[in-house]
N, C-alpha and C. Protein backbone atom coordinates (compact mmCIF):
# COMPACT_ATOMS: atom_id res chain seq x y z
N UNK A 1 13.89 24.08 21.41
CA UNK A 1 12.73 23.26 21.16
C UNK A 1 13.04 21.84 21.57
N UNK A 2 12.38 21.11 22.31
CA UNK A 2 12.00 20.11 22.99
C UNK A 2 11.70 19.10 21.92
N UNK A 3 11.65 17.98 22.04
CA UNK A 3 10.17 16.86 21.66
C UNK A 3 9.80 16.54 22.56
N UNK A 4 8.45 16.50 21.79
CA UNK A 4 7.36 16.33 23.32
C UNK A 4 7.48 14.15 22.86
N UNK A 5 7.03 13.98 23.89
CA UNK A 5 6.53 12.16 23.91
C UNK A 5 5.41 12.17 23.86
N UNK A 6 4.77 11.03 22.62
CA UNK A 6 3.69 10.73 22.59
C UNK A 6 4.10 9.33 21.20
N UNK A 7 2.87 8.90 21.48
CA UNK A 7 2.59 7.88 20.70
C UNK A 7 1.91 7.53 19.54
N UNK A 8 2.14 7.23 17.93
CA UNK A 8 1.98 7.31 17.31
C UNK A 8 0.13 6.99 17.00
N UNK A 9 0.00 6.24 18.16
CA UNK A 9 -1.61 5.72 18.46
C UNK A 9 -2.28 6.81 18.73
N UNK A 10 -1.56 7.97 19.90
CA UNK A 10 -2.51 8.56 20.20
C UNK A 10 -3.31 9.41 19.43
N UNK A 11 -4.71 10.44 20.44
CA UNK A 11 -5.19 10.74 19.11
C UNK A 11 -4.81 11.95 18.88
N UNK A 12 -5.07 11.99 18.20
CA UNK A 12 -4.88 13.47 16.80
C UNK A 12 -5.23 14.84 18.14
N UNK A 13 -6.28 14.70 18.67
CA UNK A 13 -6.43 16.21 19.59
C UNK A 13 -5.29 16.34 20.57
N UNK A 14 -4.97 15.05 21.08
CA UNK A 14 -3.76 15.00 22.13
C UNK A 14 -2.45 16.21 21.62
N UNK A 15 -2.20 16.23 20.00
CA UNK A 15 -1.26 17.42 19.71
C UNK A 15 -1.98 18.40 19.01
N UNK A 16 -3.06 18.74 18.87
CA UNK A 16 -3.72 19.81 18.00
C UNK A 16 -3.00 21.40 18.59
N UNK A 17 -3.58 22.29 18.11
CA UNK A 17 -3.51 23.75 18.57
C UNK A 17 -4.77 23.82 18.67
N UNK A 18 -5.15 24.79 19.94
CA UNK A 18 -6.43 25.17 20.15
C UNK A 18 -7.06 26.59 19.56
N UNK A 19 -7.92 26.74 19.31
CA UNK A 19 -8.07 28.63 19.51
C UNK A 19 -8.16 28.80 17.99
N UNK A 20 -8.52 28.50 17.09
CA UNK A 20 -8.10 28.63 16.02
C UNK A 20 -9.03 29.84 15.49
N UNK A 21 -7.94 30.99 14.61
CA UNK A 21 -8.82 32.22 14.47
C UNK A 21 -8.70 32.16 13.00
N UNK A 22 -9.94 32.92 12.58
CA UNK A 22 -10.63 33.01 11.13
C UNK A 22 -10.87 34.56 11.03
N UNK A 23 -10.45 34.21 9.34
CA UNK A 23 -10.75 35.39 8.94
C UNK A 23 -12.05 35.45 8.22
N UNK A 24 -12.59 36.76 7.76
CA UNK A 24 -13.85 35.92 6.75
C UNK A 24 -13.47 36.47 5.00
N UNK A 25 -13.95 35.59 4.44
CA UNK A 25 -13.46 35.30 2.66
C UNK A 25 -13.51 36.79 2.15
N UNK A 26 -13.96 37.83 2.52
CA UNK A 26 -14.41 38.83 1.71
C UNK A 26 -13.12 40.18 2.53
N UNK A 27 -12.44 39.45 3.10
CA UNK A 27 -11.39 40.38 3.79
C UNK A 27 -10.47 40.64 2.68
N UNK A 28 -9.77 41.90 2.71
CA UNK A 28 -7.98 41.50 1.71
C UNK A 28 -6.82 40.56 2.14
N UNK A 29 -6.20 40.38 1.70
CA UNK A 29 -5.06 40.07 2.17
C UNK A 29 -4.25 40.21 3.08
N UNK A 30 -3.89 41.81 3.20
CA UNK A 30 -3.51 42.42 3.69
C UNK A 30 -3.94 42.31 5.75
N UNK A 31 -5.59 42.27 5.13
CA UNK A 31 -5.82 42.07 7.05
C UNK A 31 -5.72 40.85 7.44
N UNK A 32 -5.24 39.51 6.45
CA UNK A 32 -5.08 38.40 6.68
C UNK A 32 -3.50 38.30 7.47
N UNK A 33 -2.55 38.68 6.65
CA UNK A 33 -1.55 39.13 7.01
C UNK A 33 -1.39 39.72 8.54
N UNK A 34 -2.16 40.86 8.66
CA UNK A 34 -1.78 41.43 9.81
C UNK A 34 -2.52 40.64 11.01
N UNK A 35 -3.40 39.82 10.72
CA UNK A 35 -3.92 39.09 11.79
C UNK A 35 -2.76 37.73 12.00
N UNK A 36 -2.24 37.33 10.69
CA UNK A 36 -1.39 36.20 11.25
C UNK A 36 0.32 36.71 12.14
N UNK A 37 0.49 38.08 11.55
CA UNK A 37 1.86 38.93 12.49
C UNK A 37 1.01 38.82 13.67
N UNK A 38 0.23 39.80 14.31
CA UNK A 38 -0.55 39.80 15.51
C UNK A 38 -0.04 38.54 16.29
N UNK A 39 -0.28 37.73 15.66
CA UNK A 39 -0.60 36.41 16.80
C UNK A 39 0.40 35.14 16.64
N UNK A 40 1.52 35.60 15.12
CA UNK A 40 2.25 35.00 15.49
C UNK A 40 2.05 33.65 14.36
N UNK A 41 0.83 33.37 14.01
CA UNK A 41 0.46 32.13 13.18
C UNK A 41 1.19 32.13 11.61
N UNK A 42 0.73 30.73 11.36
CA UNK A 42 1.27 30.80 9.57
C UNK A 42 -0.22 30.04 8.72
N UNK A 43 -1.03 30.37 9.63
CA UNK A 43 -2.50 29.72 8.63
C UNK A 43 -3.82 30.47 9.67
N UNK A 44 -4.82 30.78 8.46
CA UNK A 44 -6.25 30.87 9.42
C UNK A 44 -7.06 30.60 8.54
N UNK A 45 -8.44 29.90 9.20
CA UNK A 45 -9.62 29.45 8.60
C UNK A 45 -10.05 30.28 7.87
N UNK A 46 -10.59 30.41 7.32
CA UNK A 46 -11.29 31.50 6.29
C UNK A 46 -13.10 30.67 6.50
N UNK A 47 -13.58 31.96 6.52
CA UNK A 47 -14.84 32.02 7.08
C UNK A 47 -16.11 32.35 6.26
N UNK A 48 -17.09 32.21 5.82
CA UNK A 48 -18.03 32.97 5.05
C UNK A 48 -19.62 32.76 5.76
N UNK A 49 -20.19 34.14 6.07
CA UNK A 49 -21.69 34.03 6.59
C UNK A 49 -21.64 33.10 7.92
N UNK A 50 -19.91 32.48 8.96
CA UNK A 50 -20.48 32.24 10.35
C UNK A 50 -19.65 30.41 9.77
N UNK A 51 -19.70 30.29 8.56
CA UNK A 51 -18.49 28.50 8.33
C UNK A 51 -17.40 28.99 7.87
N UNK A 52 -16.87 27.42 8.15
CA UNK A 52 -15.24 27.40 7.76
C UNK A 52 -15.65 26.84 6.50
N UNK A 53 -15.07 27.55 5.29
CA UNK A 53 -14.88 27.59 3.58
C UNK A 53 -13.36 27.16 3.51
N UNK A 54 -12.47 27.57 3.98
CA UNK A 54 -11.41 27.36 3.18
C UNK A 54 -9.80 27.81 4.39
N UNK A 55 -9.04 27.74 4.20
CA UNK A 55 -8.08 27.86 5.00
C UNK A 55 -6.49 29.04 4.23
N UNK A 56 -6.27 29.47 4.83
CA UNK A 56 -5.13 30.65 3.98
C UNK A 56 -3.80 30.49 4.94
N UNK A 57 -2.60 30.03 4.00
CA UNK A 57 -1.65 29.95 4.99
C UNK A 57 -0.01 30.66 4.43
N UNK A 58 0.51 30.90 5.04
CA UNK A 58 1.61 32.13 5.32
C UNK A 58 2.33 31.68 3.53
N UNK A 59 2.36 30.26 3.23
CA UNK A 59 3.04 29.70 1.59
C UNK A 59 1.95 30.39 0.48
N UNK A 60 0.77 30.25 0.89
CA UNK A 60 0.13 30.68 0.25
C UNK A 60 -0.17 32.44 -0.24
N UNK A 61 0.13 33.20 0.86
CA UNK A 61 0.59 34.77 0.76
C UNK A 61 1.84 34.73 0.36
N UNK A 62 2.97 33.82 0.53
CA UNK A 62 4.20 34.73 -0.23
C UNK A 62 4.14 33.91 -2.07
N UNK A 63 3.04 33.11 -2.20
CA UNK A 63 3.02 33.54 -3.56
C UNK A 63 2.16 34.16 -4.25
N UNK A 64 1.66 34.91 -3.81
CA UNK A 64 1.19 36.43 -4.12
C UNK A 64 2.09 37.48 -4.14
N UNK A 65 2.76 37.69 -2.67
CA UNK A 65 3.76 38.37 -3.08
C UNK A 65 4.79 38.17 -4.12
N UNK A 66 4.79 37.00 -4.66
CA UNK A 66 5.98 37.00 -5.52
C UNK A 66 5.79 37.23 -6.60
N UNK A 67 4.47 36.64 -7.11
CA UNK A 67 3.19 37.57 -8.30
C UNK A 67 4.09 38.93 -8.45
N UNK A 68 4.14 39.88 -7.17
CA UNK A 68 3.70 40.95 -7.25
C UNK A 68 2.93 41.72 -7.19
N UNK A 69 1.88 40.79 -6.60
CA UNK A 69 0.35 41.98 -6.72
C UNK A 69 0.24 42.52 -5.30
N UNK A 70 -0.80 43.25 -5.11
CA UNK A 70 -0.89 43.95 -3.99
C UNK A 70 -2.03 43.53 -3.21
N UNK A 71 -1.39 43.00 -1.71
CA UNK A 71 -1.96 42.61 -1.16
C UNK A 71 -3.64 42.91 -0.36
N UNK A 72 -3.61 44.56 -0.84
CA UNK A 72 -4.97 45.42 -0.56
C UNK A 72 -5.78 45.05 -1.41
N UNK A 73 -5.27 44.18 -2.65
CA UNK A 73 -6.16 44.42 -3.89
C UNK A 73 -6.69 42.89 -3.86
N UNK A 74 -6.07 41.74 -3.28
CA UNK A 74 -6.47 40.46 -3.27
C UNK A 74 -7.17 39.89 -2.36
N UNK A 75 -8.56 39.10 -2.96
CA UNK A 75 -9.43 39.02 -1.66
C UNK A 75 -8.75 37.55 -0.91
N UNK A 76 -9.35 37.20 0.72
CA UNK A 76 -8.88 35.85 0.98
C UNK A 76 -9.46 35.05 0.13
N UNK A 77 -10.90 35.12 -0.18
CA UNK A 77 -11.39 34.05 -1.53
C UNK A 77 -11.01 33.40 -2.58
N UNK A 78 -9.84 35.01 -2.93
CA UNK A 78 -9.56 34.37 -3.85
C UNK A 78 -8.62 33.24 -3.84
N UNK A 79 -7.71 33.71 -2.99
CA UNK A 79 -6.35 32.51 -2.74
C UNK A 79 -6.76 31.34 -1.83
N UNK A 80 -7.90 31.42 -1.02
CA UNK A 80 -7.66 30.05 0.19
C UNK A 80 -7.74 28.77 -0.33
N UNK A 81 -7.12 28.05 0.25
CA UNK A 81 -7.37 26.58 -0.65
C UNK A 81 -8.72 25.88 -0.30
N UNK A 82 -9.81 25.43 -1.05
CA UNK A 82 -10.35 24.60 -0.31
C UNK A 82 -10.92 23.28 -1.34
N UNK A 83 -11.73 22.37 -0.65
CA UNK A 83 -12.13 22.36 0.67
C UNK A 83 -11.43 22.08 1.98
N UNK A 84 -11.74 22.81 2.58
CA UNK A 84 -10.84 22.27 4.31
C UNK A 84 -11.00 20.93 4.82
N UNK A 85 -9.68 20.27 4.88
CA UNK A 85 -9.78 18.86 4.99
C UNK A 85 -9.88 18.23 6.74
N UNK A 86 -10.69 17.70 6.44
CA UNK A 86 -10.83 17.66 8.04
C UNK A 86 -10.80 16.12 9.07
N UNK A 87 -10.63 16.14 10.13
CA UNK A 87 -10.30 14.91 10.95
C UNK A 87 -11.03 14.50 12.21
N UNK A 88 -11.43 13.78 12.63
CA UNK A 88 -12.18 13.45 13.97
C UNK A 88 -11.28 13.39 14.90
N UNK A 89 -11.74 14.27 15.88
CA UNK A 89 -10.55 14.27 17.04
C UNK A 89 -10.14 13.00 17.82
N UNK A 90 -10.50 11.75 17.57
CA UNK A 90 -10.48 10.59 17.95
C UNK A 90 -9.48 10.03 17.25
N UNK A 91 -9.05 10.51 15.51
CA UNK A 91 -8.19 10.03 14.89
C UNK A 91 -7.04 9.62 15.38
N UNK A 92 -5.96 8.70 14.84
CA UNK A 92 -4.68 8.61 15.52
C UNK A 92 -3.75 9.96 14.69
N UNK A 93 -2.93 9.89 15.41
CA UNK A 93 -1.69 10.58 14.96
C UNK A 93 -1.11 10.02 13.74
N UNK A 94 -0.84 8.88 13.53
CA UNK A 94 -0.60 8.64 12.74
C UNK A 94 -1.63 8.71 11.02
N UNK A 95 -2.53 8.73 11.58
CA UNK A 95 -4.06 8.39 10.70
C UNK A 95 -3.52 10.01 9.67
N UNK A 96 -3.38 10.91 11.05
CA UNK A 96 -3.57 12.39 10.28
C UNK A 96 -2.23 12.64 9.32
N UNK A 97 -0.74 12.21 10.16
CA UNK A 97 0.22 12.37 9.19
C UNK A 97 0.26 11.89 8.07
N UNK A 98 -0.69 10.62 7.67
CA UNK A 98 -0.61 9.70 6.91
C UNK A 98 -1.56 10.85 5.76
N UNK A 99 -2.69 10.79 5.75
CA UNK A 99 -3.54 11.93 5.49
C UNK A 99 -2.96 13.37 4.51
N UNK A 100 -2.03 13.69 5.53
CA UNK A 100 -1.34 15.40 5.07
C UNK A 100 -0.41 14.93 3.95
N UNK A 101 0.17 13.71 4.66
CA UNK A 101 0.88 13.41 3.48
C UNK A 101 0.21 12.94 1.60
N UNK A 102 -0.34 11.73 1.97
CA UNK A 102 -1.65 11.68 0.96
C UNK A 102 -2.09 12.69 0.25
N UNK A 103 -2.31 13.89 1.19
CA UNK A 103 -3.13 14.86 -0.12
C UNK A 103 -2.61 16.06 -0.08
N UNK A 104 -0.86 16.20 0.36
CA UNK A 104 0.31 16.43 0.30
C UNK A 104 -0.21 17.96 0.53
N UNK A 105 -0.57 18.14 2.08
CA UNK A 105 -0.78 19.25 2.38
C UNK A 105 -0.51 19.54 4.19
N UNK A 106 -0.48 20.79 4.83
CA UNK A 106 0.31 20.39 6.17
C UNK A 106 -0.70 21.09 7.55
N UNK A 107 -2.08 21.11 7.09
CA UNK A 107 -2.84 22.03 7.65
C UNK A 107 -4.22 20.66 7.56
N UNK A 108 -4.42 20.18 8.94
CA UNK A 108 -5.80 19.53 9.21
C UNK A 108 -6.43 20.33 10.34
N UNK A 109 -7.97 19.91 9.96
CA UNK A 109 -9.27 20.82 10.84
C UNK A 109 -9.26 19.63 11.99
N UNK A 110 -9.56 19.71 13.12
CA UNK A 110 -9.49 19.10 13.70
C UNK A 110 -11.04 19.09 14.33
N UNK A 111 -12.13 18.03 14.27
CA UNK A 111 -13.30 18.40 14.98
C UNK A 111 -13.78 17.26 15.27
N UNK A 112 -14.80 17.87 16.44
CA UNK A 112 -15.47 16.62 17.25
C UNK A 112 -17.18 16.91 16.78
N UNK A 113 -17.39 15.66 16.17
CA UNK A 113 -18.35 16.14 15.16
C UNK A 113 -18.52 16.61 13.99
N UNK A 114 -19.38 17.74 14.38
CA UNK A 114 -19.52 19.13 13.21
C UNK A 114 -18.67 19.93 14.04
N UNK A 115 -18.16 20.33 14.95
CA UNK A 115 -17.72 21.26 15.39
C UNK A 115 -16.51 21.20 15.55
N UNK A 116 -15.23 22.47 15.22
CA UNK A 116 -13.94 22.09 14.68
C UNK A 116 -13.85 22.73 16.19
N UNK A 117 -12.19 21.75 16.57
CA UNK A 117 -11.70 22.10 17.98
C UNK A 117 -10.76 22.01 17.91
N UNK A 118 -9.89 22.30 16.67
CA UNK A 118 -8.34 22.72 16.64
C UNK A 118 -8.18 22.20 15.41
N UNK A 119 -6.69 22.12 15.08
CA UNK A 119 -5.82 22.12 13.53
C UNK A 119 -4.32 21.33 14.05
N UNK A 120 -3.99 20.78 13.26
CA UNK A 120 -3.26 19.98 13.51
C UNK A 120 -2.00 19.97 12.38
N UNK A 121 -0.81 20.28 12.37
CA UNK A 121 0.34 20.18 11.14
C UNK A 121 1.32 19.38 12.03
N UNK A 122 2.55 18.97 11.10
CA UNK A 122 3.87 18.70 11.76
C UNK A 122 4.32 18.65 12.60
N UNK A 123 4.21 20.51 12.88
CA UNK A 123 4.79 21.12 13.76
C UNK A 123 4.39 20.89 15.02
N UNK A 124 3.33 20.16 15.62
CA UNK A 124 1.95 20.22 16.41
C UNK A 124 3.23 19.01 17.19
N UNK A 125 3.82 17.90 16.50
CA UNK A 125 4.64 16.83 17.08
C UNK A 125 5.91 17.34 17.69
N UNK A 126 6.13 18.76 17.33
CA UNK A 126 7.62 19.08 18.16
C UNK A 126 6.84 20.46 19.09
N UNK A 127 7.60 20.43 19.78
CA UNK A 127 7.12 21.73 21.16
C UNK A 127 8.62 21.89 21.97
């Protein structure tokens, strides 16, 4: 793994992830899971009736598993955190770290407008 160069000014979409896939709230767990193995991720939007409600991420399934409960039996509703906190893709980089940190969480929506066009964590600054 690399660091990429960029500048603390720039904005927030300059490191986002694109593509961002959702599940919808009334799924189990379980297909949350197998959609984030699939593809490799550690978070997805959570969806209800066509919006983004809430967000479910890989910390958030292993404490369920550690519960013990079974992941067939738990809806995404029940666990996603929300509301989904979100950022204008114009934001700086710094604006958003400042942000995650603040409301001490590692998962921003990233949108232009109303319309979300990626997600943005940490990780988004190393490649």
């Amino acid at each position: 793994m690399t660091l990429r160069t960029y500048e603390i000014d720039d904005p927030v979409s300059s490191v986002m992830t694109k593509g961002i896939l959702f599940v919808k709230s009334s799924k189990n767990l379980e297909e949350a899971v197998k959609i984030m193995s699939e593809f490799d991720i550690g978070s997805l939007l959570v969806s209800d009736n066509g919006k983004a409600v809430g967000i479910i991420t890989s910390k958030d399934i292993v404490k369920i598993l550690a519960k013990g409960d079974d992941l067939k039996k738990v809806k995404v509703k029940d666990v996603m955190q929300e509301p989904i906190l979100k950022i204008p893709a114009h934001e700086t980089i710094s604006s958003a770290l400042l942000k995650m940190k603040e409301q001490k969480i590692n998962h921003l929506i990233v949108v232009d407008g109303e319309k979300i066009i990626g997600m943005v964590n940490p990780l988004n600054l190393l490649t």
